[in-house]
C-alpha atoms as a PDB file:
ATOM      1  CA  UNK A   1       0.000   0.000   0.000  1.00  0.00           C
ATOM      2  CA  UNK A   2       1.487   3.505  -0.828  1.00  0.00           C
ATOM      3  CA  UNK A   3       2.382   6.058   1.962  1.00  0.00           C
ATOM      4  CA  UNK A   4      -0.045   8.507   2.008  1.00  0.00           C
ATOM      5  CA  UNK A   5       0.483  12.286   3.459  1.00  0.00           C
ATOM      6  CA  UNK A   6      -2.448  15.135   3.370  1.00  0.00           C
ATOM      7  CA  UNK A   7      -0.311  18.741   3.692  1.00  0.00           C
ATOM      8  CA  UNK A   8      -3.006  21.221   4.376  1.00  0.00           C
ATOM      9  CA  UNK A   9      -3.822  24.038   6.802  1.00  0.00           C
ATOM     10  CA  UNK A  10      -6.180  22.738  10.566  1.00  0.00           C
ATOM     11  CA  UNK A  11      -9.142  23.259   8.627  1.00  0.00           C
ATOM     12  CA  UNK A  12     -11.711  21.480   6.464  1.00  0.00           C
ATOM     13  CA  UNK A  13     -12.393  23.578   3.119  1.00  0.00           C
ATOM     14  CA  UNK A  14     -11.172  22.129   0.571  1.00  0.00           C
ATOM     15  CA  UNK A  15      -8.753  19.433   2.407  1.00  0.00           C
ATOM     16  CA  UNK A  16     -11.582  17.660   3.731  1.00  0.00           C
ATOM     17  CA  UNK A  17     -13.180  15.611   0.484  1.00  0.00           C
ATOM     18  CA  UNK A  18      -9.705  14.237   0.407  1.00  0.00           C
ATOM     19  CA  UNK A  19      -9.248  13.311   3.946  1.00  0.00           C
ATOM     20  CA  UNK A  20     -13.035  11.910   3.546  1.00  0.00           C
ATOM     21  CA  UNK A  21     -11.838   9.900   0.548  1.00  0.00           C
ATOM     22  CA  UNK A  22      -8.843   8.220   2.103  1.00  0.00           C
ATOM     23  CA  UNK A  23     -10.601   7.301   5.415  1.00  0.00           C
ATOM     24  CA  UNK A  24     -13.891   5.776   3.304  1.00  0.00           C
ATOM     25  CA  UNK A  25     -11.389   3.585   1.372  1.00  0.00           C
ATOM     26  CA  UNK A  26      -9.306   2.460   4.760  1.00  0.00           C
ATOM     27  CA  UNK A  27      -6.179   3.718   3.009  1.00  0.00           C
ATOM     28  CA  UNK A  28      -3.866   5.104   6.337  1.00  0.00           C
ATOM     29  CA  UNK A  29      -2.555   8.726   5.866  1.00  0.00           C
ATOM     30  CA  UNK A  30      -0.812  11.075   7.678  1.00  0.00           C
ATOM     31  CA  UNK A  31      -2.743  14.260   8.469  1.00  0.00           C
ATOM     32  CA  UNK A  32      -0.180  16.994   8.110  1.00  0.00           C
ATOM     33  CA  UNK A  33      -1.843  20.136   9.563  1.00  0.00           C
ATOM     34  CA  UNK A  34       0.432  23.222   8.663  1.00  0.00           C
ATOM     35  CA  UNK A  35       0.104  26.100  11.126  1.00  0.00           C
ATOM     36  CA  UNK A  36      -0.199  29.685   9.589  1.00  0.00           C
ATOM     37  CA  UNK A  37       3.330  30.186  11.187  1.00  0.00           C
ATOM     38  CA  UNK A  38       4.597  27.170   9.723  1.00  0.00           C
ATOM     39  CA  UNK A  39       3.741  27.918   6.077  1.00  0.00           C
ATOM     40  CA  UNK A  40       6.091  30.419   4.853  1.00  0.00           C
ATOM     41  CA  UNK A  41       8.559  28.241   5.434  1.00  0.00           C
ATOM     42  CA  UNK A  42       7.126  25.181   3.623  1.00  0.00           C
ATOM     43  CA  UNK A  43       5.271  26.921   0.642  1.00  0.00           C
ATOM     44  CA  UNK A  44       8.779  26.683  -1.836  1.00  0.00           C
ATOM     45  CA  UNK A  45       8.666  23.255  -1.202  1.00  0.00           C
ATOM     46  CA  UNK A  46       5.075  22.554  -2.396  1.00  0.00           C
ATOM     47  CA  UNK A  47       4.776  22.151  -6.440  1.00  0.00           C
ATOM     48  CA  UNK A  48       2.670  25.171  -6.786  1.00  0.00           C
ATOM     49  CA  UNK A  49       2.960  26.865  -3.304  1.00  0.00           C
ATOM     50  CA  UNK A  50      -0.237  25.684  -2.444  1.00  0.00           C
ATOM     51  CA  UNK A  51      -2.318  23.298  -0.443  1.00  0.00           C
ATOM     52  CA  UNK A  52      -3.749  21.091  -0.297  1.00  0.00           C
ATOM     53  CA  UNK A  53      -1.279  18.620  -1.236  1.00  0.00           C
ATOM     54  CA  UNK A  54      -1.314  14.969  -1.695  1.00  0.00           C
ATOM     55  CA  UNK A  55       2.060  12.855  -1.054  1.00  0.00           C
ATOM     56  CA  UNK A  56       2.467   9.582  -2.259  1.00  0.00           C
ATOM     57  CA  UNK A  57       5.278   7.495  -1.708  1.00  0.00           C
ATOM     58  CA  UNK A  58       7.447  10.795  -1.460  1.00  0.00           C
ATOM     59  CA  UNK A  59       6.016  12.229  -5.075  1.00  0.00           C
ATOM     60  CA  UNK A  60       4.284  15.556  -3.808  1.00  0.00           C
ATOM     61  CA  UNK A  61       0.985  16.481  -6.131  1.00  0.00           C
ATOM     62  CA  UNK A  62      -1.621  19.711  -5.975  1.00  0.00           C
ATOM     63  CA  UNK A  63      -4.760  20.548  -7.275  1.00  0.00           C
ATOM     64  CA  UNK A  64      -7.838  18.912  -5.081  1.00  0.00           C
ATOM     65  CA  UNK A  65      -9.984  17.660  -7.843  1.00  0.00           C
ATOM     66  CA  UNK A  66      -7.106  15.610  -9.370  1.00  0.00           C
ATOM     67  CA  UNK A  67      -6.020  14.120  -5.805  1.00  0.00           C
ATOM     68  CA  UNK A  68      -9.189  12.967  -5.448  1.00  0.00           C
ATOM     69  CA  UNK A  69      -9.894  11.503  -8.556  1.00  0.00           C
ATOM     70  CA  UNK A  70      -6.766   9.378  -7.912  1.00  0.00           C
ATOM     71  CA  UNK A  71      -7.728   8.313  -4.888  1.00  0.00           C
ATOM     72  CA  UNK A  72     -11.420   7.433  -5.669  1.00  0.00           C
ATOM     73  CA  UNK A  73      -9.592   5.565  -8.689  1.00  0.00           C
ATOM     74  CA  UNK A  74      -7.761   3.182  -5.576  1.00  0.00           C
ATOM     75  CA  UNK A  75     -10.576   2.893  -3.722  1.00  0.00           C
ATOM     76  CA  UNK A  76     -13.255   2.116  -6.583  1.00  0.00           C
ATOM     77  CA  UNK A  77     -15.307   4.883  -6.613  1.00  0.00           C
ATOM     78  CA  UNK A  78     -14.509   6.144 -10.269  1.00  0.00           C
ATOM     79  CA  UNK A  79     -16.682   4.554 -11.997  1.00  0.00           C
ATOM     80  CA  UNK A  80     -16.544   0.633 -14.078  1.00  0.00           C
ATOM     81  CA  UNK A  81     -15.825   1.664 -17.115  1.00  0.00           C
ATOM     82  CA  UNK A  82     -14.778   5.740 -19.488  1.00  0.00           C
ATOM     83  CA  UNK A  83     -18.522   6.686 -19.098  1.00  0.00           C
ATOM     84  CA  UNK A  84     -19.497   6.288 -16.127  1.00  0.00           C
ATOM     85  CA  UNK A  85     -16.569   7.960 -14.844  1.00  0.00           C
ATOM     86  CA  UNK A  86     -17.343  10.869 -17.295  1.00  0.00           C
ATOM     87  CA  UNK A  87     -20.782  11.180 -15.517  1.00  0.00           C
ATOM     88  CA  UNK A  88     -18.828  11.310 -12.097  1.00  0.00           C
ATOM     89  CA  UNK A  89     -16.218  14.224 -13.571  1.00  0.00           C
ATOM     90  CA  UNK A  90     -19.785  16.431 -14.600  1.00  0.00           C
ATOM     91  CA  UNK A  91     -21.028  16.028 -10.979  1.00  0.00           C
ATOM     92  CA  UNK A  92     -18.207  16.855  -9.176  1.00  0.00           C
ATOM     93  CA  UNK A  93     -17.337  19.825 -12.004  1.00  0.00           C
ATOM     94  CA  UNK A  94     -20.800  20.918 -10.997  1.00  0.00           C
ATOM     95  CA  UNK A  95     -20.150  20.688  -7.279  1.00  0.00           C
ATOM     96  CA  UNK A  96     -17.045  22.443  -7.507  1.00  0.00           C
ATOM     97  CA  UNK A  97     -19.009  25.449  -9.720  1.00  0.00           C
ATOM     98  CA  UNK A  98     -21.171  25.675  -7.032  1.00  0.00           C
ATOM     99  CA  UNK A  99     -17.983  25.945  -4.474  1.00  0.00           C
ATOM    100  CA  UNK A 100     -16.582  28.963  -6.468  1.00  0.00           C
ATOM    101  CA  UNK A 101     -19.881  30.800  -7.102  1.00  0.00           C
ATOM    102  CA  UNK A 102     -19.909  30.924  -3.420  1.00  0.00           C
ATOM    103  CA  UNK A 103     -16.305  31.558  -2.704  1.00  0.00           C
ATOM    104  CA  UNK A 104     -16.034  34.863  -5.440  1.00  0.00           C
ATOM    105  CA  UNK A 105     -19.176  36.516  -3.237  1.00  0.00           C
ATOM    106  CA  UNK A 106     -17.921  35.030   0.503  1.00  0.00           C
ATOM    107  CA  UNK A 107     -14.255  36.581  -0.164  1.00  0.00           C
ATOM    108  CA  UNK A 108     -15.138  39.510  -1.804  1.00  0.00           C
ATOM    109  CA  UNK A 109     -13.662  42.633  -0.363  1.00  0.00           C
ATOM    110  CA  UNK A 110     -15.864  45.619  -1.024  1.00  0.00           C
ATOM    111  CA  UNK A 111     -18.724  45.628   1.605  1.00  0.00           C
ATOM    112  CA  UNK A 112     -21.341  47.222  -0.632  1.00  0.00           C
ATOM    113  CA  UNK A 113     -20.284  44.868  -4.000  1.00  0.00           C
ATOM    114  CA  UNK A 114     -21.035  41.643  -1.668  1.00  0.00           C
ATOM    115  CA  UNK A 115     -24.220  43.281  -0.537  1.00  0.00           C
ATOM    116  CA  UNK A 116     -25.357  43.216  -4.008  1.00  0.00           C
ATOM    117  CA  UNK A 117     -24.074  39.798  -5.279  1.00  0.00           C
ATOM    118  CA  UNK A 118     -24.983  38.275  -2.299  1.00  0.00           C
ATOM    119  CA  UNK A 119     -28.842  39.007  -3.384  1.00  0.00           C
ATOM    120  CA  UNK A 120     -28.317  37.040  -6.543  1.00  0.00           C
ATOM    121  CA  UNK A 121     -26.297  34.097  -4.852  1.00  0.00           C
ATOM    122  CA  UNK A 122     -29.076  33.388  -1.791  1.00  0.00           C
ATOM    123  CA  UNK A 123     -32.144  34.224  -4.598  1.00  0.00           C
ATOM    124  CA  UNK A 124     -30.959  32.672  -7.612  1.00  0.00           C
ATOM    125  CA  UNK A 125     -27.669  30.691  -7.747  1.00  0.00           C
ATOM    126  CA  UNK A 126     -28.387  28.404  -4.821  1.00  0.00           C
ATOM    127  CA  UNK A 127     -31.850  27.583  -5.202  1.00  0.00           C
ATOM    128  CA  UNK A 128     -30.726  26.673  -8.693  1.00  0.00           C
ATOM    129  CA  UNK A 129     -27.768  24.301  -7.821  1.00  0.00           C
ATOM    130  CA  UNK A 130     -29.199  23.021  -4.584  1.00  0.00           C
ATOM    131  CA  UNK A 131     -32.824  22.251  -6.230  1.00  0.00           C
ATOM    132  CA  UNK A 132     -31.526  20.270  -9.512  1.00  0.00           C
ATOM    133  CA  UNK A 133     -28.897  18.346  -7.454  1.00  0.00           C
ATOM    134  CA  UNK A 134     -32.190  17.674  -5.160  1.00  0.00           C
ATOM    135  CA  UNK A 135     -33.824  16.191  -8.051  1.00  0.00           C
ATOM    136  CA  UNK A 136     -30.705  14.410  -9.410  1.00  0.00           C
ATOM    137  CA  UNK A 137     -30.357  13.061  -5.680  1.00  0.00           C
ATOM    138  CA  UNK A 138     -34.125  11.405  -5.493  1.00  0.00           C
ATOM    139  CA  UNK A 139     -33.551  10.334  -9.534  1.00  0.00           C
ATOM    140  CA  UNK A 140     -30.219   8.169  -8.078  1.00  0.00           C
ATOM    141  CA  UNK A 141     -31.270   6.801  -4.863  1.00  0.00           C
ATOM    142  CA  UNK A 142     -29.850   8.495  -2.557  1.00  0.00           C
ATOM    143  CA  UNK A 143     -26.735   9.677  -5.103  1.00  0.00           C
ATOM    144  CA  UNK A 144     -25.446  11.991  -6.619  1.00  0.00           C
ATOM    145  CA  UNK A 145     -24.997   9.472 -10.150  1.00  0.00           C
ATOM    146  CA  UNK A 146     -25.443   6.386 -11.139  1.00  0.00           C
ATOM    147  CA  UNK A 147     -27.507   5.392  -8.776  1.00  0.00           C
ATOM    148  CA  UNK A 148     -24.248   3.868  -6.275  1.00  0.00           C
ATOM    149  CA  UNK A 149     -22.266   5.101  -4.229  1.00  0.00           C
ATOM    150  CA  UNK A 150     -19.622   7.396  -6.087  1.00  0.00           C
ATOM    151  CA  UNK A 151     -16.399   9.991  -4.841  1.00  0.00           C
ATOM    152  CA  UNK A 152     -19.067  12.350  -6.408  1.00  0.00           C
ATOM    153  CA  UNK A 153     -21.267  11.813  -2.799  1.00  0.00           C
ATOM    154  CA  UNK A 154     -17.775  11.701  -0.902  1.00  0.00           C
ATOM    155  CA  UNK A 155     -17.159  14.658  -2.502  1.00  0.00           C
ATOM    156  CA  UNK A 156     -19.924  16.551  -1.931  1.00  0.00           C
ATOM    157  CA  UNK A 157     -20.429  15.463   1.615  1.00  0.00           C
ATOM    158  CA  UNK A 158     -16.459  16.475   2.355  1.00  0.00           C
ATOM    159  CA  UNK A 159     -16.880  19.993   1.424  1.00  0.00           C
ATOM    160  CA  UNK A 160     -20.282  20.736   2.324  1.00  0.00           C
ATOM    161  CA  UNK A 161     -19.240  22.086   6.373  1.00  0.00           C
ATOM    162  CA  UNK A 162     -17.134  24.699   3.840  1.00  0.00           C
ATOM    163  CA  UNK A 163     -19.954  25.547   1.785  1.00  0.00           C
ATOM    164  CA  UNK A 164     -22.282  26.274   5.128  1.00  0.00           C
ATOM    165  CA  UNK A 165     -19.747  28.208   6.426  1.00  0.00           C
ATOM    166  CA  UNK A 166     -19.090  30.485   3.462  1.00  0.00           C
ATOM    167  CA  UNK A 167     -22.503  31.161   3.179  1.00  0.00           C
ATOM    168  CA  UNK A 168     -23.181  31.075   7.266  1.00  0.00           C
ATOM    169  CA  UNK A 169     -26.356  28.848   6.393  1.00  0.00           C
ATOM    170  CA  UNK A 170     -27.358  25.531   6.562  1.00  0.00           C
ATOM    171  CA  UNK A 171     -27.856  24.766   3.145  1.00  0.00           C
ATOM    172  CA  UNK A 172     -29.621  21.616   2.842  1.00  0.00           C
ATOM    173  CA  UNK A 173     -31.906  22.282   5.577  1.00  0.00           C
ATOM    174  CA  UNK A 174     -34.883  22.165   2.772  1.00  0.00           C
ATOM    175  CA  UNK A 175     -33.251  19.358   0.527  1.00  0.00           C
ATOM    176  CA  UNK A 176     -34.333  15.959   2.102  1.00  0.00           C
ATOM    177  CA  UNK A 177     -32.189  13.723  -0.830  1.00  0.00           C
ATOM    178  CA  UNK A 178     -29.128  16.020  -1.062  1.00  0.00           C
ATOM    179  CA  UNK A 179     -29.223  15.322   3.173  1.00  0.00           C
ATOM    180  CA  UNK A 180     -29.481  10.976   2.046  1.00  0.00           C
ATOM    181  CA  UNK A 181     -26.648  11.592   0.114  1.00  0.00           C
ATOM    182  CA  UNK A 182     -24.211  12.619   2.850  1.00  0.00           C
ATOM    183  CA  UNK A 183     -25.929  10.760   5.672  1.00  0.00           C
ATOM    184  CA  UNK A 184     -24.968   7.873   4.040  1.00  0.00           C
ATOM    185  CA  UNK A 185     -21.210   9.247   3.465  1.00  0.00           C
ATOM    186  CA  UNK A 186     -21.419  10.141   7.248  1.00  0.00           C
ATOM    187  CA  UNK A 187     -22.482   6.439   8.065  1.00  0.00           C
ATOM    188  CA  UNK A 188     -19.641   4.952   6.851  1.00  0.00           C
ATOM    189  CA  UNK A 189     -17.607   3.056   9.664  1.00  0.00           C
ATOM    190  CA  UNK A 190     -13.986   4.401   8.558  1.00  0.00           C
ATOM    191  CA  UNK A 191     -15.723   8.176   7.608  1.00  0.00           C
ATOM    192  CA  UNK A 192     -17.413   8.050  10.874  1.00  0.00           C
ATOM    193  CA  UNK A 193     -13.911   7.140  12.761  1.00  0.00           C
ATOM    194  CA  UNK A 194     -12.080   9.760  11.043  1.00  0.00           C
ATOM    195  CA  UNK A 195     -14.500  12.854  12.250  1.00  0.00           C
ATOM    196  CA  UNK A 196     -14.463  11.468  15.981  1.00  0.00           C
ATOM    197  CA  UNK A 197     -10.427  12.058  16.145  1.00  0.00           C
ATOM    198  CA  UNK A 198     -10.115  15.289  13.431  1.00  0.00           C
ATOM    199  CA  UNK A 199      -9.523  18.123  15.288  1.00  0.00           C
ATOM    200  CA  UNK A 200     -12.663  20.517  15.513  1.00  0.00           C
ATOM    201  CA  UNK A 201     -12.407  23.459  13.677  1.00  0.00           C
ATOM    202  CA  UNK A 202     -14.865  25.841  12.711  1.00  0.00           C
ATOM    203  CA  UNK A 203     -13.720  26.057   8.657  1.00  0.00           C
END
């Protein structure tokens, strides 16, 4: 079995689908948690100067979406065969369009500009998402594709504490399937022993 390491910052965002990924498939990793102190010092050695990053037997690797595709690739969640894990890639793509429609208005500097957008994100662009991944969640029982279990509901169910904190909301409060989805993410026996010893933090 590779060695596995998880560089990233004592918070969830956008380490967390990865972290949820490794611990669903059993695979042991070491949960590197860089302090804010720490990081200037480590960020030349990191491929990009960025977390999170993924080690694997040594070999350093960024960007999240790749990492986890890798790992749900070890841990047979990628799909059986080109298109189903084609059908996976538009879920998560969606997911992660989501993520960044929220990020652009939750980090945006100018008090009066985020006023504005934020109209448009709780009015239009998250009833939209939220309601056709609903829908897609009832249409898949109980997932987000294909009907099984997926790194698409790992996913989803990793970054969603992020998502509810960026938007200080608990966004599936009105989305009975889209809750299925993670419950049954959260139910698993080697997710559910990874959250009891992560450290709490509120990101």
């Amino acid at each position: 079995m590779p060695d596995y390491k998880v560089y990233y910052f004592n918070v969830k965002a956008l380490g967390e689908p990865l972290r949820f990924l490794l611990s669903y498939g059993n695979l042991p990793f070491d949960d590197v948690r860089i302090t804010r102190e720490e990081w200037p010092a480590l960020k030349p050695t990191m491929p990009m100067g960025q977390m999170p990053v993924l080690e694997v037997d040594g070999k350093r690797v960024h960007q999240s979406l790749a990492m986890c595709r890798y790992v749900a690739k070890q841990i047979n969640l990628a799909g059986d065969n080109p298109l189903e894990a084609l059908q996976i890639d538009a879920i998560v793509d969606t997911i992660n369009d989501f993520r960044l429609k929220i990020a652009i208005v939750a980090y945006e500097p100018d008090d009066m500009v985020k006023e504005k957008k934020m109209v448009t994100l709780n009015n239009e662009v998250i009833p939209f998402y939220l309601t056709k991944l609903n829908v897609i969640a009832k249409e898949n029982n109980g997932h987000l594709v294909l009907g099984k279990p997926t790194w698409a509901d790992v996913y989803f169910a990793g970054i969603l504490d992020y998502l509810n904190y960026l938007t200080k909301t608990n966004l599936l409060e009105n989305f009975p399937n889209l809750q299925e989805v993670v419950q049954k993410v959260l139910d698993n026996e080697n997710v559910k022993a990874y959250i009891a010893k992560r450290p709490i933090t509120e990101v």
